[in-house]
Protein backbone atom coordinates (compact mmCIF):
# COMPACT_ATOMS: atom_id res chain seq x y z
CA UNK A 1 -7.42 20.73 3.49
CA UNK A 2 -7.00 22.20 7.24
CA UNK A 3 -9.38 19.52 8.69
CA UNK A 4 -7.25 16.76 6.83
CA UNK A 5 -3.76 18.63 8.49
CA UNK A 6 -5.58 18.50 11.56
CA UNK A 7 -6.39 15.15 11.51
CA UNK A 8 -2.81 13.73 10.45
CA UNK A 9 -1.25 16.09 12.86
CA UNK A 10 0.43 18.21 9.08
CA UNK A 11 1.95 21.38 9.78
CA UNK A 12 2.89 22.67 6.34
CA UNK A 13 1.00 22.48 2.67
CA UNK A 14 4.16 21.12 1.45
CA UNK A 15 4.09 18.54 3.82
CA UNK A 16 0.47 17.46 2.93
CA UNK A 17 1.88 17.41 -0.70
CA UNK A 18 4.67 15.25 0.08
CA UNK A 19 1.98 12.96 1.81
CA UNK A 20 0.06 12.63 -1.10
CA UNK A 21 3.09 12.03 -3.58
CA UNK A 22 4.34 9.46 -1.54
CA UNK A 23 0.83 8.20 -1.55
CA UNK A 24 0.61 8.19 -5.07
CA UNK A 25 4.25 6.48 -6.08
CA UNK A 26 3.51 3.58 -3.41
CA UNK A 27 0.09 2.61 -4.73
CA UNK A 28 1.30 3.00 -8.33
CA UNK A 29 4.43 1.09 -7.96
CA UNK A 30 2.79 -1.63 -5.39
CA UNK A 31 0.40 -2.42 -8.38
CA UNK A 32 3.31 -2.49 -10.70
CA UNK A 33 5.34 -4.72 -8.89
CA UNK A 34 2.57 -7.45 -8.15
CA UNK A 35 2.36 -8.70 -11.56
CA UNK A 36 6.04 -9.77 -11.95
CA UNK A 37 5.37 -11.42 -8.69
CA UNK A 38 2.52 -13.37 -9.82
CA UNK A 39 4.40 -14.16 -13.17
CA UNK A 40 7.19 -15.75 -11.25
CA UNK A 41 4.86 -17.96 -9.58
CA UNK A 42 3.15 -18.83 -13.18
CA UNK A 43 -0.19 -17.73 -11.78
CA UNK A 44 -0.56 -15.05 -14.89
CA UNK A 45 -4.16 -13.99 -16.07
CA UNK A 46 -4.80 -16.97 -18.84
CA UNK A 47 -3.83 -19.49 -15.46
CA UNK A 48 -7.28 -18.97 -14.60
CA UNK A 49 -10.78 -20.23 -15.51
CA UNK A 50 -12.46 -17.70 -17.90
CA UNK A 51 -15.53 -17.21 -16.08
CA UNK A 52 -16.68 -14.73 -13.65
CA UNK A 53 -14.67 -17.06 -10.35
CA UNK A 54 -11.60 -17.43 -12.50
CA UNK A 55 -11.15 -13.61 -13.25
CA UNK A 56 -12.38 -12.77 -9.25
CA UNK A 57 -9.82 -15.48 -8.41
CA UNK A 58 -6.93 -13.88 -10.33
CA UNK A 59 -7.75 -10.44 -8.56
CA UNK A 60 -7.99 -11.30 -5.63
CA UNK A 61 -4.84 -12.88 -5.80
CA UNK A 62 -3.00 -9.80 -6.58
CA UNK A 63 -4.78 -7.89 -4.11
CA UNK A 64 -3.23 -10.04 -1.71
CA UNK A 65 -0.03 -9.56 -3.54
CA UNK A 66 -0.23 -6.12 -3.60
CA UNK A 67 -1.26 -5.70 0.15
CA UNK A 68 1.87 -6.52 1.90
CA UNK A 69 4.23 -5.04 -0.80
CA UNK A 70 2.03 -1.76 0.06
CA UNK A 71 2.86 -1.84 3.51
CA UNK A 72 6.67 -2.15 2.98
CA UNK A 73 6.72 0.70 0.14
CA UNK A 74 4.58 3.00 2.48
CA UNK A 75 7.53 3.11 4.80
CA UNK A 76 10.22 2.90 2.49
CA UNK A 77 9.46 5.46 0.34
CA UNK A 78 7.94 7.59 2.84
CA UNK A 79 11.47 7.30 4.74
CA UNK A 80 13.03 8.09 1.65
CA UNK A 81 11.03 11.42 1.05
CA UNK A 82 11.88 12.46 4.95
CA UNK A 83 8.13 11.50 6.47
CA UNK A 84 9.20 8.32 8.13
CA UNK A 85 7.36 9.64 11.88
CA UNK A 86 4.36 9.99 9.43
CA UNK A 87 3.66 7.09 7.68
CA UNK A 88 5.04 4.60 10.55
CA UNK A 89 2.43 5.79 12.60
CA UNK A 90 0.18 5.82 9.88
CA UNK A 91 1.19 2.21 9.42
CA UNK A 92 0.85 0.67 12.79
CA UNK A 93 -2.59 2.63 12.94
CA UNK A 94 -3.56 1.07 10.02
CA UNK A 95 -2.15 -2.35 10.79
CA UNK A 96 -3.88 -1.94 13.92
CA UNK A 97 -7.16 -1.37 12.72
CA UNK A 98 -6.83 -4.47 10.70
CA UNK A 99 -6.25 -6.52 13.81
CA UNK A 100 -2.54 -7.07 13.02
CA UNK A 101 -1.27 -5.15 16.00
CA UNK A 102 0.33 -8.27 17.23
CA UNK A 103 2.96 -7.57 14.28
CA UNK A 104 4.43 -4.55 16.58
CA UNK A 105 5.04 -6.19 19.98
């Protein structure tokens, strides 16, 4: 756990949990709120072909989906839970890495 506080500059265990929780809500509810997405757009699981391109279709989809409504929860709720510094550097780093850096300029 040390080399992980060292490595996104944590100073306190209760920090690194608050990392993690925040970690955990965002992916949980970014999953959760793709599907109504995708309903509201008709493209639900039976829209697709049911073969092995229809189901990788469908899932990729929502990984899409999910992606940018990630990104926006990271912050939010991270902002909410008083680690905004954290996770918007954690986002632009990440963002970055993806070649998206233009998004920040």
């Amino acid at each position: 756990m040390n080399k992980l506080k060292e490595r996104w500059s944590i100073q306190s265990n209760i920090q690194l949990v608050i990392v993690f929780i925040v970690f955990a809500i965002t992916g949980s509810l970014s999953a959760y709120l793709a599907k109504p997405i995708l309903n509201f757009f008709e493209l639900t699981r039976t829209s697709f072909p049911e073969h092995f391109f229809g189901g990788f279709g469908y899932y990729s989809l929502r990984i899409l989906i999910i992606f940018p409504i990630y990104q926006v929860l990271l912050v939010a709720i991270g902002t909410l839970f008083g680690q905004n510094k954290f996770f918007w550097n954690f986002e632009k780093k990440m963002l970055t890495r993806l070649g998206l850096a233009f998004l920040f300029q």
